[in-house]
PDB file of N, CA and C in Angstrom:
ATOM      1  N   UNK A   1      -0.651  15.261  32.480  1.00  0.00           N
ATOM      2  CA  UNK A   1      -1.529  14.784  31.431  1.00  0.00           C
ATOM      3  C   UNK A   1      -1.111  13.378  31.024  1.00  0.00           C
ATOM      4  N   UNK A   2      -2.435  12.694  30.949  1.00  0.00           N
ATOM      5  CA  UNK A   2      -1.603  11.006  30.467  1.00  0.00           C
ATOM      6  C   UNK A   2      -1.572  11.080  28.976  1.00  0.00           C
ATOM      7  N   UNK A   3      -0.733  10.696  28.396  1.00  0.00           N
ATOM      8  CA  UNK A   3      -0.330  10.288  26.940  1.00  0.00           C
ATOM      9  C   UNK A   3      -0.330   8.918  26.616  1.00  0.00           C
ATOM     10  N   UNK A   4      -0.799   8.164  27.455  1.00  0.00           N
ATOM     11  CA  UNK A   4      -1.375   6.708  27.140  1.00  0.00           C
ATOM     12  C   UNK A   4      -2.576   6.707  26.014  1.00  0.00           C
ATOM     13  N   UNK A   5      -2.048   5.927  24.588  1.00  0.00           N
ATOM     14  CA  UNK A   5      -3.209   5.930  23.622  1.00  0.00           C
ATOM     15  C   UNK A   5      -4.460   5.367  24.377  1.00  0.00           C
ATOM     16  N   UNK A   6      -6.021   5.296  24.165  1.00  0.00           N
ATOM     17  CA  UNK A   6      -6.825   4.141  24.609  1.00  0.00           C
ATOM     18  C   UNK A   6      -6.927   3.326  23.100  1.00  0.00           C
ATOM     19  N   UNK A   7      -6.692   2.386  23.233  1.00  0.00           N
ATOM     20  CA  UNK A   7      -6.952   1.188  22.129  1.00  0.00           C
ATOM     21  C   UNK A   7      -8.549   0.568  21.944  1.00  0.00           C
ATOM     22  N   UNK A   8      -9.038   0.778  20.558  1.00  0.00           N
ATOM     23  CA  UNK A   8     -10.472   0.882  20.233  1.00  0.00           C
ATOM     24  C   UNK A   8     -10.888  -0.708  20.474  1.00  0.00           C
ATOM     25  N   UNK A   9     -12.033  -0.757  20.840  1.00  0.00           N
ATOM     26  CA  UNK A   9     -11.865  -2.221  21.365  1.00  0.00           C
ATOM     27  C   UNK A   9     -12.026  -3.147  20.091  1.00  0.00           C
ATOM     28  N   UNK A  10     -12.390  -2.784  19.231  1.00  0.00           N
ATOM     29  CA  UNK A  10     -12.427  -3.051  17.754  1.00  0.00           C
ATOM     30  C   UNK A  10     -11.468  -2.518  16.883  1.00  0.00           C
ATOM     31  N   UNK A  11     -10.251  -3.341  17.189  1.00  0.00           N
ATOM     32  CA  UNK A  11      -8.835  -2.717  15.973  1.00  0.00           C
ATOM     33  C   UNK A  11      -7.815  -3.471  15.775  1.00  0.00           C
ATOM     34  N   UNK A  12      -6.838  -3.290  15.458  1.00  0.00           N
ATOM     35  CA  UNK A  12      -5.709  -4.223  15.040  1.00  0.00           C
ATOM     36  C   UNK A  12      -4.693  -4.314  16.193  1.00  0.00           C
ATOM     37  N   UNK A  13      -5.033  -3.277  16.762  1.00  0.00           N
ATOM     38  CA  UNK A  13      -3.982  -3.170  18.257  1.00  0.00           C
ATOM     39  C   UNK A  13      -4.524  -3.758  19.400  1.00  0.00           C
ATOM     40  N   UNK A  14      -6.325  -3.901  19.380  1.00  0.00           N
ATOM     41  CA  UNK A  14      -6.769  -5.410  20.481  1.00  0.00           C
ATOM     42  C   UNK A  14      -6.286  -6.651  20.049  1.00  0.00           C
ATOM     43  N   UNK A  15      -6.513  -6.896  18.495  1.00  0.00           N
ATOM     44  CA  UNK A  15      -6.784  -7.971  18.212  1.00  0.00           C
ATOM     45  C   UNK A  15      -5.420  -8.982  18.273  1.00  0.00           C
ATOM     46  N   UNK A  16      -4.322  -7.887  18.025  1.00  0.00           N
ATOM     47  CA  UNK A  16      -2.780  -8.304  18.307  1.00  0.00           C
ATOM     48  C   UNK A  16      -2.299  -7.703  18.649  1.00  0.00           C
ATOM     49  N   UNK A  17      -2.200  -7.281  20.338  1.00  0.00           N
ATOM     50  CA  UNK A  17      -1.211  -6.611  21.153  1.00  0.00           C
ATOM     51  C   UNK A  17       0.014  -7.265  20.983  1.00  0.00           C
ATOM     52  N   UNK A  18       0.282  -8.002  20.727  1.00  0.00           N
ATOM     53  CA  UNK A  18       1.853  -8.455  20.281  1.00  0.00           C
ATOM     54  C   UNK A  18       2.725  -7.852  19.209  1.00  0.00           C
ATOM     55  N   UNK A  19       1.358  -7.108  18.343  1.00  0.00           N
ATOM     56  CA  UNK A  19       2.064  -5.844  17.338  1.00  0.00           C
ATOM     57  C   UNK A  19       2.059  -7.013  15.848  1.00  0.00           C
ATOM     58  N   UNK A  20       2.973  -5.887  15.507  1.00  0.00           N
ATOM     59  CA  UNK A  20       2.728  -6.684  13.497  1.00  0.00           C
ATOM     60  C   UNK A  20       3.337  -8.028  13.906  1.00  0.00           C
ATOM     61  N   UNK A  21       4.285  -8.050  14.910  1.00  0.00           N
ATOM     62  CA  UNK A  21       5.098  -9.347  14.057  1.00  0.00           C
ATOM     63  C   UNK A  21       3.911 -10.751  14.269  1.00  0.00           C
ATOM     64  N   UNK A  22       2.896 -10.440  15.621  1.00  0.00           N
ATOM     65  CA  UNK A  22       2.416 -11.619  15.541  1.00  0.00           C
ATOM     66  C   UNK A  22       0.498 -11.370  14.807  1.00  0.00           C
ATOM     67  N   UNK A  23       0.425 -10.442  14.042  1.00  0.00           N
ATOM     68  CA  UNK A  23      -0.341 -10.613  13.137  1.00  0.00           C
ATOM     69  C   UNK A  23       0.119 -10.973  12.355  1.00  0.00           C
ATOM     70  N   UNK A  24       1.706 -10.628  11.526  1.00  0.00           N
ATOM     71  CA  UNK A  24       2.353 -11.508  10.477  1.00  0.00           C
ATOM     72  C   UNK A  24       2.071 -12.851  10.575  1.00  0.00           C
ATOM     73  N   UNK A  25       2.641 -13.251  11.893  1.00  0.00           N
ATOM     74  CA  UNK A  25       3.148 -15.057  12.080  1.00  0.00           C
ATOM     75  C   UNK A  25       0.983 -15.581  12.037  1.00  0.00           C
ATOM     76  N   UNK A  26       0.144 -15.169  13.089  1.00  0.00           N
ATOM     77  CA  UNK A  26      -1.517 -14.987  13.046  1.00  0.00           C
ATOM     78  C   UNK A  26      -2.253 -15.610  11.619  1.00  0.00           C
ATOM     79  N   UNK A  27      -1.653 -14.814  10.733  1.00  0.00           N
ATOM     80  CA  UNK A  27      -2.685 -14.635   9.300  1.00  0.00           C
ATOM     81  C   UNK A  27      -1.963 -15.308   8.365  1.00  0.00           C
ATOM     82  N   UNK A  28      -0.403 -16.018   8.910  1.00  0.00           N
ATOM     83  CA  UNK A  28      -0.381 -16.550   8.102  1.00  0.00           C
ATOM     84  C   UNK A  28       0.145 -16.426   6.538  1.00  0.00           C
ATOM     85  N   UNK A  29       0.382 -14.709   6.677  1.00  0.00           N
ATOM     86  CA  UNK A  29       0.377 -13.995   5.872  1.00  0.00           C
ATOM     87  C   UNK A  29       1.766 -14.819   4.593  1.00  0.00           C
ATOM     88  N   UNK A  30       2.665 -15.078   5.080  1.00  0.00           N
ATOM     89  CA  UNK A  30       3.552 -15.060   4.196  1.00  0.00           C
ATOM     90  C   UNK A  30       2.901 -16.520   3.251  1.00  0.00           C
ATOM     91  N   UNK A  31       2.394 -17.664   3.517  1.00  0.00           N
ATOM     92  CA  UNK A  31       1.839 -18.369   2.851  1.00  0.00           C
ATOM     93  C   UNK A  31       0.760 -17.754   1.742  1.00  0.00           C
ATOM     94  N   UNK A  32       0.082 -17.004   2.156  1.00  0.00           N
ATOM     95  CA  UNK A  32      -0.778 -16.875   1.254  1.00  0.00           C
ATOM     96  C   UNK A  32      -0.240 -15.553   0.463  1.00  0.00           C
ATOM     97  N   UNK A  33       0.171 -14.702   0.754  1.00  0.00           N
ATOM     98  CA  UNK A  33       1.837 -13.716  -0.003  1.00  0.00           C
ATOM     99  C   UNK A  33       2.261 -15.390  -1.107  1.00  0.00           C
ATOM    100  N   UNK A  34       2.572 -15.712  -0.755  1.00  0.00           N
ATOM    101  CA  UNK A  34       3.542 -16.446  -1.959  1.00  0.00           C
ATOM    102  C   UNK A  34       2.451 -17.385  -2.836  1.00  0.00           C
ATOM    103  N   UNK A  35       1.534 -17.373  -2.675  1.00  0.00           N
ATOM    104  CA  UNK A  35       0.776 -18.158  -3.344  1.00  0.00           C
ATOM    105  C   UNK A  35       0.074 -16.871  -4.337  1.00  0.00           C
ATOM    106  N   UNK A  36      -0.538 -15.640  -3.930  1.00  0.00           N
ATOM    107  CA  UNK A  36      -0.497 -14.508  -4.863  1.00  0.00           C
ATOM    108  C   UNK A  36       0.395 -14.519  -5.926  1.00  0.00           C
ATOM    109  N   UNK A  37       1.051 -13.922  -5.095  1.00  0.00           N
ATOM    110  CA  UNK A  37       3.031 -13.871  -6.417  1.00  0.00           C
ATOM    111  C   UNK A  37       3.115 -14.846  -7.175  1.00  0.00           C
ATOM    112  N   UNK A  38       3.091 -15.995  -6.390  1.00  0.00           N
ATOM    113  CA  UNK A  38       3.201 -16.989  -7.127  1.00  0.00           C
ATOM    114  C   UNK A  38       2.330 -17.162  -9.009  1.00  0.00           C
ATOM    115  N   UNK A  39       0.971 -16.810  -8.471  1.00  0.00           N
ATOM    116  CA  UNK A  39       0.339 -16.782  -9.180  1.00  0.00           C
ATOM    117  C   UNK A  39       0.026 -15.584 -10.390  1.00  0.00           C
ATOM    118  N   UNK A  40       0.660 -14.582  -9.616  1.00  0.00           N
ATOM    119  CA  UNK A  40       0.506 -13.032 -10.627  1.00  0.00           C
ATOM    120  C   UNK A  40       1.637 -13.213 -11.253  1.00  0.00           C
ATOM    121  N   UNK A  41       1.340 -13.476 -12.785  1.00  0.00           N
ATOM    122  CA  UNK A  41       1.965 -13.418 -14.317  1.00  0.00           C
ATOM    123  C   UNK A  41       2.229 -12.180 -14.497  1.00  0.00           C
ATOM    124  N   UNK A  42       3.926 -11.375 -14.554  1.00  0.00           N
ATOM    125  CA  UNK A  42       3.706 -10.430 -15.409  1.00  0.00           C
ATOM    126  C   UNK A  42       3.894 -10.537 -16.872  1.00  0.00           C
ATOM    127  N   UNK A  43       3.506  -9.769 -17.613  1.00  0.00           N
ATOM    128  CA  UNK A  43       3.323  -9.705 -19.207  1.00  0.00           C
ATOM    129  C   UNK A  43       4.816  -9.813 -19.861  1.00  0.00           C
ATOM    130  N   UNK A  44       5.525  -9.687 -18.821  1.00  0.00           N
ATOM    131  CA  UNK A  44       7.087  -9.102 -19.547  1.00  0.00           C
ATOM    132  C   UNK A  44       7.641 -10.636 -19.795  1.00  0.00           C
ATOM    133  N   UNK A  45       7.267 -11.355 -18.483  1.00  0.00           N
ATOM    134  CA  UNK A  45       8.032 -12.433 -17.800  1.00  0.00           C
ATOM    135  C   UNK A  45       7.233 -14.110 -18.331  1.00  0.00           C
ATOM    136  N   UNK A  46       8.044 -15.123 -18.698  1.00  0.00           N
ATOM    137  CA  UNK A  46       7.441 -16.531 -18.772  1.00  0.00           C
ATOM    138  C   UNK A  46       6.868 -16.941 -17.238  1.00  0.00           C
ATOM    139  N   UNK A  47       6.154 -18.015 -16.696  1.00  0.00           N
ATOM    140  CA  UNK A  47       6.334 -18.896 -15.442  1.00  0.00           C
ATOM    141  C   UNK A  47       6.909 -19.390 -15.511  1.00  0.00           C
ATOM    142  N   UNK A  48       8.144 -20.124 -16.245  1.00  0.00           N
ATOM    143  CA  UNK A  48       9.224 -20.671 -15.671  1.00  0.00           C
ATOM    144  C   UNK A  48      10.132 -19.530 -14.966  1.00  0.00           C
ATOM    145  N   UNK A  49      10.307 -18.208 -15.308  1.00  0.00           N
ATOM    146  CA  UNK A  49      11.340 -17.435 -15.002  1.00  0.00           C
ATOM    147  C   UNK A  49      10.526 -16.971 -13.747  1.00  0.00           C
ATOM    148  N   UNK A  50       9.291 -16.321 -13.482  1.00  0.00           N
ATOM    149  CA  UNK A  50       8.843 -16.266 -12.172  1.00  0.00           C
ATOM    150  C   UNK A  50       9.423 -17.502 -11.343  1.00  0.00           C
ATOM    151  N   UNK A  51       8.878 -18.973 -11.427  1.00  0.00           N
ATOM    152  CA  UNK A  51       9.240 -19.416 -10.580  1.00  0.00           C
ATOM    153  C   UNK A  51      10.405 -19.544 -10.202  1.00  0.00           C
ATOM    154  N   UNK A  52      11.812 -19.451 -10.863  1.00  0.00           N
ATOM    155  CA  UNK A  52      13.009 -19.253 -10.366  1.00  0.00           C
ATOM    156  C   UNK A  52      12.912 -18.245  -9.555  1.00  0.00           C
ATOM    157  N   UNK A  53      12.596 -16.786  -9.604  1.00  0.00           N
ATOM    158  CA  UNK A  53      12.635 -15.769  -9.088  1.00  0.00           C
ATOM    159  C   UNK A  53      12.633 -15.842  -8.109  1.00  0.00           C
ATOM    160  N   UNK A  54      10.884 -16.946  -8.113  1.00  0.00           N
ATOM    161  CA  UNK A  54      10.193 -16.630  -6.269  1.00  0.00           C
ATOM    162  C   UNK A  54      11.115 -18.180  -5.890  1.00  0.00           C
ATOM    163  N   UNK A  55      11.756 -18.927  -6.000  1.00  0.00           N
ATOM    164  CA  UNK A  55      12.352 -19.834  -5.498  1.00  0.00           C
ATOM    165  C   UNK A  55      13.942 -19.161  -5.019  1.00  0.00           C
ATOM    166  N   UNK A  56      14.335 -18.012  -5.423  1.00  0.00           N
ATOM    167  CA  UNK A  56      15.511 -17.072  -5.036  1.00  0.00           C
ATOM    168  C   UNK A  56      15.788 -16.483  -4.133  1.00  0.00           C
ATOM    169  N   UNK A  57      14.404 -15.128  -4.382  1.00  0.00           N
ATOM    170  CA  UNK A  57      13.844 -14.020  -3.717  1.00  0.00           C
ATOM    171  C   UNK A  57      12.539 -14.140  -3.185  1.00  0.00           C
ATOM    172  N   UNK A  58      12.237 -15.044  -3.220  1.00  0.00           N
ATOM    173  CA  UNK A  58      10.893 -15.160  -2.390  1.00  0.00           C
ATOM    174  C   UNK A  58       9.933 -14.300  -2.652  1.00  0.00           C
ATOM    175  N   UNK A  59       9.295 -13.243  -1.579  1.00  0.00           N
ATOM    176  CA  UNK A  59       8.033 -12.309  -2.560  1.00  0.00           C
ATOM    177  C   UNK A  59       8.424 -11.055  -2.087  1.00  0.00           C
ATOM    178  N   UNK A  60      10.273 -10.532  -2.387  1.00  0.00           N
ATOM    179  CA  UNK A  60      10.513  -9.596  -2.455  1.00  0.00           C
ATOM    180  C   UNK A  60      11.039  -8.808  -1.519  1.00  0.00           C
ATOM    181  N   UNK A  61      12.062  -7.917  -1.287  1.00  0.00           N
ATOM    182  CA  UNK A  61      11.928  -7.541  -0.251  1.00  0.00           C
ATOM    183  C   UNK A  61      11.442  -6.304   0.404  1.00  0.00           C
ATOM    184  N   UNK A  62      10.504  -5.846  -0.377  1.00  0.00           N
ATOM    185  CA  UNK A  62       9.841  -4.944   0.082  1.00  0.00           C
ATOM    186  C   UNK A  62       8.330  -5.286   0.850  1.00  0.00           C
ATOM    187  N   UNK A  63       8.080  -6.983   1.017  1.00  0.00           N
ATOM    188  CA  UNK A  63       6.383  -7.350   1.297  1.00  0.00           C
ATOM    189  C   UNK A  63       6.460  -6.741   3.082  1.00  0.00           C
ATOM    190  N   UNK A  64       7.957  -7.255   3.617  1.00  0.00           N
ATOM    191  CA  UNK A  64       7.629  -7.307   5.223  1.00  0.00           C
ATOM    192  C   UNK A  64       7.296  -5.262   5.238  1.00  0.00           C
ATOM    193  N   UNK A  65       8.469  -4.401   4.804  1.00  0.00           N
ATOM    194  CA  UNK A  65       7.883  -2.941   5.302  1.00  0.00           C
ATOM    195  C   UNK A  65       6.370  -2.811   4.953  1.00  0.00           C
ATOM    196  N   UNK A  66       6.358  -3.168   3.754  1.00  0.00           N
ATOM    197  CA  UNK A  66       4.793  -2.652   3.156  1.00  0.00           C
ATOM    198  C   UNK A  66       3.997  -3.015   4.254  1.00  0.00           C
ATOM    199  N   UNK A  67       3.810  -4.707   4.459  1.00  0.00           N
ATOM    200  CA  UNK A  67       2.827  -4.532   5.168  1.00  0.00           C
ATOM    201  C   UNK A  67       2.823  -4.306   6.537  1.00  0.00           C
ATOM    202  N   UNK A  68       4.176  -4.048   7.048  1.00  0.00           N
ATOM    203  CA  UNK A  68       4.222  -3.500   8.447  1.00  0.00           C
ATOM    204  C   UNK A  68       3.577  -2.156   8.381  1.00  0.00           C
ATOM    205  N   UNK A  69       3.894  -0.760   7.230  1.00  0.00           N
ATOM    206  CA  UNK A  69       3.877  -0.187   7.547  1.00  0.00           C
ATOM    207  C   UNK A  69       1.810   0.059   7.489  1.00  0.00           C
ATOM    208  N   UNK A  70       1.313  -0.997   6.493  1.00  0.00           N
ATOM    209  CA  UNK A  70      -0.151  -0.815   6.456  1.00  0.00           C
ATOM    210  C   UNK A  70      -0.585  -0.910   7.881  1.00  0.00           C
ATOM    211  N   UNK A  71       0.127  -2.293   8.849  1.00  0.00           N
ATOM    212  CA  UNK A  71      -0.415  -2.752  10.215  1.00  0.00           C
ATOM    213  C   UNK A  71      -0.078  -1.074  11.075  1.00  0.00           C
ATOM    214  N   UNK A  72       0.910  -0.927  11.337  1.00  0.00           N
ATOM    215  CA  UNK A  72       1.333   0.255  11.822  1.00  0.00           C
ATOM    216  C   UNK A  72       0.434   1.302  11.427  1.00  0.00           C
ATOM    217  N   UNK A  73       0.166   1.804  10.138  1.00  0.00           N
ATOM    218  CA  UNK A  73      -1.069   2.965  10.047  1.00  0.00           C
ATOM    219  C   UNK A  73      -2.182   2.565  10.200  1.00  0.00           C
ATOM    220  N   UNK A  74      -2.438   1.352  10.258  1.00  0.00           N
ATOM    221  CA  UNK A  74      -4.429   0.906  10.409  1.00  0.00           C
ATOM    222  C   UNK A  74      -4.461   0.876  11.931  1.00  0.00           C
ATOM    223  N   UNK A  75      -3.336   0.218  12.916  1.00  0.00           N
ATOM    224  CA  UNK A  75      -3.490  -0.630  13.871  1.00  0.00           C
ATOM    225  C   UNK A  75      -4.980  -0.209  14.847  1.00  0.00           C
ATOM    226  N   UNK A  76      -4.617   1.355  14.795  1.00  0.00           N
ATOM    227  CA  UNK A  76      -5.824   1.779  16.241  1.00  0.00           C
ATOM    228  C   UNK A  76      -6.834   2.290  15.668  1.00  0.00           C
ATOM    229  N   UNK A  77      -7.033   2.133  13.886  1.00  0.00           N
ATOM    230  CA  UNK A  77      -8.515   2.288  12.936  1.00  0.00           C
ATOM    231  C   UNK A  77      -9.526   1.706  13.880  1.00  0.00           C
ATOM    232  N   UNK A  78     -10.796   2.047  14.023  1.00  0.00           N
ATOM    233  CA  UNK A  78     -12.009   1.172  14.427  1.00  0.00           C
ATOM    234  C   UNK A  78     -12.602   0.502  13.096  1.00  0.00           C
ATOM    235  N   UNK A  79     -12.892  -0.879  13.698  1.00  0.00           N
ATOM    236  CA  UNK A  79     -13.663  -1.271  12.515  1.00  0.00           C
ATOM    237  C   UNK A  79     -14.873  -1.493  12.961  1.00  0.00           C
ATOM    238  N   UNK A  80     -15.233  -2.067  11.882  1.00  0.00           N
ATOM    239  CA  UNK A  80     -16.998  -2.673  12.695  1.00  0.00           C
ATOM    240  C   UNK A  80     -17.644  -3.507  11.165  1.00  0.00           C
ATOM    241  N   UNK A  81     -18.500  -4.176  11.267  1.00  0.00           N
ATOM    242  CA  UNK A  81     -19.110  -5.252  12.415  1.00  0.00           C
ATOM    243  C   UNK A  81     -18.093  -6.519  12.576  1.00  0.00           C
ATOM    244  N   UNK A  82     -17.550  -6.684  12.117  1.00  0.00           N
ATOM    245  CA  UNK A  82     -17.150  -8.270  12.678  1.00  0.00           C
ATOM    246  C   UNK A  82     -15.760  -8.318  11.944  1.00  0.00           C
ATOM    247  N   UNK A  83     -14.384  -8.747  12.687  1.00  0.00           N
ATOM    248  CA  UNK A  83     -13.490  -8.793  12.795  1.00  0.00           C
ATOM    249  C   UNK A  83     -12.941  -9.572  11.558  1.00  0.00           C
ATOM    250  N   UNK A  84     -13.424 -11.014  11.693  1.00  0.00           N
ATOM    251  CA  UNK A  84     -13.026 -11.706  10.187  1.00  0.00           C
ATOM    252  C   UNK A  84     -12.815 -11.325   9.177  1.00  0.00           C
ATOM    253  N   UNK A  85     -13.738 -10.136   8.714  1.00  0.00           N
ATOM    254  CA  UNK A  85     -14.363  -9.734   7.405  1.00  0.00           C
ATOM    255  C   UNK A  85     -13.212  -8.760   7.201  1.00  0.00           C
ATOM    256  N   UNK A  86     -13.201  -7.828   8.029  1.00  0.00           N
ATOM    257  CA  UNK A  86     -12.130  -6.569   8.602  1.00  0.00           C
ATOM    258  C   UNK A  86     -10.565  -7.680   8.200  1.00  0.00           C
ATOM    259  N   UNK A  87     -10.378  -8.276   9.027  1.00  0.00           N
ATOM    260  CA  UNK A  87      -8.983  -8.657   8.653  1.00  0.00           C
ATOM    261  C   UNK A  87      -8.370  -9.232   7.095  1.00  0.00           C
ATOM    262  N   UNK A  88     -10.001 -10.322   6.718  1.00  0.00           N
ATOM    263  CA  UNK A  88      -9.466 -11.068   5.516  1.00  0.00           C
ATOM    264  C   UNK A  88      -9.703  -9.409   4.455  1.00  0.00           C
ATOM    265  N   UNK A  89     -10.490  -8.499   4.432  1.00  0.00           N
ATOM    266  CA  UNK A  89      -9.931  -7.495   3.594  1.00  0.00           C
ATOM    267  C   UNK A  89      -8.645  -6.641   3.578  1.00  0.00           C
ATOM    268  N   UNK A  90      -8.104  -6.327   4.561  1.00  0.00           N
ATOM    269  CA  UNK A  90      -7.282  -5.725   5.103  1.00  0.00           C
ATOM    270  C   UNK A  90      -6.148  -6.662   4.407  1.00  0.00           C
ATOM    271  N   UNK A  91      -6.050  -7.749   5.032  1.00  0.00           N
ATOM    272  CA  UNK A  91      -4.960  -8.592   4.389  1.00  0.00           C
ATOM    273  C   UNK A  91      -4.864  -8.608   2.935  1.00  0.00           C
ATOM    274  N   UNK A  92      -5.761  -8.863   2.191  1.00  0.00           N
ATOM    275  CA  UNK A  92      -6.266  -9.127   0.851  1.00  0.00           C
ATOM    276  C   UNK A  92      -5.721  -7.661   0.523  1.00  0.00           C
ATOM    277  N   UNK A  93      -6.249  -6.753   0.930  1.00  0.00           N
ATOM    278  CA  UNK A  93      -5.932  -5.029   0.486  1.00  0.00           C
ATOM    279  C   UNK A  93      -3.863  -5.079   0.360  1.00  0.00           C
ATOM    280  N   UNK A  94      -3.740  -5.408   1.467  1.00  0.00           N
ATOM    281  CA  UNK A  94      -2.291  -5.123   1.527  1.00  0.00           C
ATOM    282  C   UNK A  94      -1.382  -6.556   0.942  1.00  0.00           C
ATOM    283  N   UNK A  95      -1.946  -8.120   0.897  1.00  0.00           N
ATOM    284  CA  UNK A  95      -1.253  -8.533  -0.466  1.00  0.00           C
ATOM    285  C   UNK A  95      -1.197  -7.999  -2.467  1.00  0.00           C
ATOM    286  N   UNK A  96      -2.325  -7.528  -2.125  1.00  0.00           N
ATOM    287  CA  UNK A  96      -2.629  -7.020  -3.414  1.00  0.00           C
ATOM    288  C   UNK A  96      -1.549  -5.899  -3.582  1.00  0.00           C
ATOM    289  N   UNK A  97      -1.284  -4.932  -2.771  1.00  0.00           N
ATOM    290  CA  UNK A  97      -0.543  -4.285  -3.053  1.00  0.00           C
ATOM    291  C   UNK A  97       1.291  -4.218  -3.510  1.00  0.00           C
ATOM    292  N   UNK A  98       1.219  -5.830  -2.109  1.00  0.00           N
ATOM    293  CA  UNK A  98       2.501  -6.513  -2.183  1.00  0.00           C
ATOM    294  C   UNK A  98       2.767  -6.703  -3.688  1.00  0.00           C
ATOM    295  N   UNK A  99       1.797  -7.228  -4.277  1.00  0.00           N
ATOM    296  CA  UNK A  99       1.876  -7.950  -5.284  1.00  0.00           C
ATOM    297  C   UNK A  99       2.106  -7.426  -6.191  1.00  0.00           C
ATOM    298  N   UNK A 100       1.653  -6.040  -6.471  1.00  0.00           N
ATOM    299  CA  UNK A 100       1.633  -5.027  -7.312  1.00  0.00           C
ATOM    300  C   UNK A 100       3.470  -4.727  -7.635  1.00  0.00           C
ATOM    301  N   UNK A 101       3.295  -4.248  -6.265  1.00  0.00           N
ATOM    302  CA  UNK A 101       5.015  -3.858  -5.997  1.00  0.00           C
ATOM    303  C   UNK A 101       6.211  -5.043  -6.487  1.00  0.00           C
ATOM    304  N   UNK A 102       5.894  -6.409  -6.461  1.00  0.00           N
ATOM    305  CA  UNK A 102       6.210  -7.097  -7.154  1.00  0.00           C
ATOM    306  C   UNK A 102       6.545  -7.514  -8.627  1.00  0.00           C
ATOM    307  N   UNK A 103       4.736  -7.622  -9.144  1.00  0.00           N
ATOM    308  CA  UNK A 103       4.843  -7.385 -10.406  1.00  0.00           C
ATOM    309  C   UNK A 103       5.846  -6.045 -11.013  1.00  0.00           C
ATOM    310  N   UNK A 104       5.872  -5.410 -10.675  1.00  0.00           N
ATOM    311  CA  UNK A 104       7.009  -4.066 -11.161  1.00  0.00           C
ATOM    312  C   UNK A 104       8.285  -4.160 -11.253  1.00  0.00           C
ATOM    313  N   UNK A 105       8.671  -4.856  -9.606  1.00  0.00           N
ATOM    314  CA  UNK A 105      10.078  -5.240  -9.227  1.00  0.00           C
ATOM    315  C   UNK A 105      10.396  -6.124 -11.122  1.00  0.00           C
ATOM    316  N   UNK A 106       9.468  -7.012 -11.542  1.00  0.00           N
ATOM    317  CA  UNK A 106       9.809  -8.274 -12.258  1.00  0.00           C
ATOM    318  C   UNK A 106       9.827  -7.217 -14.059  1.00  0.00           C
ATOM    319  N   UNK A 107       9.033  -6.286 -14.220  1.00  0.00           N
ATOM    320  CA  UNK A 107       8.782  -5.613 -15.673  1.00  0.00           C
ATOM    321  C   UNK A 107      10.213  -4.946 -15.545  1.00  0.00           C
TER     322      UNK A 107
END
């Protein structure tokens, strides 16, 4: 019996057979990760003390598992219609979450 997955021709595993690390490096992701953070105020915290933070710790070290582990559970999802739309939500879905996890790290 073959145990070879088939990869949907519409998914995260066509679109980057190179796997998370080069959808990470792809999207760009950590730029626009730090410009979120950057920007999400928590209630507890001034912006001067964020920006020390993220000039320290950067955006945490929980952003790379999180969103590996989102790429890793979506990768062989089908999407549909059109790839752009699919990724800039996807991304957007899983900084938001980064961010979340952030804001908390900081309360």
């Amino acid at each position: 019996m073959n145990n070879e997955r088939t990869v949907p021709k519409q998914s995260l595993a066509r679109l980057f057979p190179g796997g998370f690390a080069e959808y990470w490096a792809k999207c760009e992701f950590k730029k626009d990760l730090d410009q979120v953070i950057y920007t999400y105020t928590p209630a507890t915290t001034t912006a001067e003390e964020i920006k020390k933070t993220l000039a320290s710790g950067g955006y945490g070290l929980l952003a790379l598992p999180i969103a590996k582990h989102f790429f890793d559970r979506y990768q062989y999802r089908w999407f549909e219609p059109y790839e752009d739309d699919f990724i800039a939500q996807f991304k957007s879905n899983t900084i938001n979450v980064i961010a979340e996890v952030r804001r908390k790290e900081q309360l």
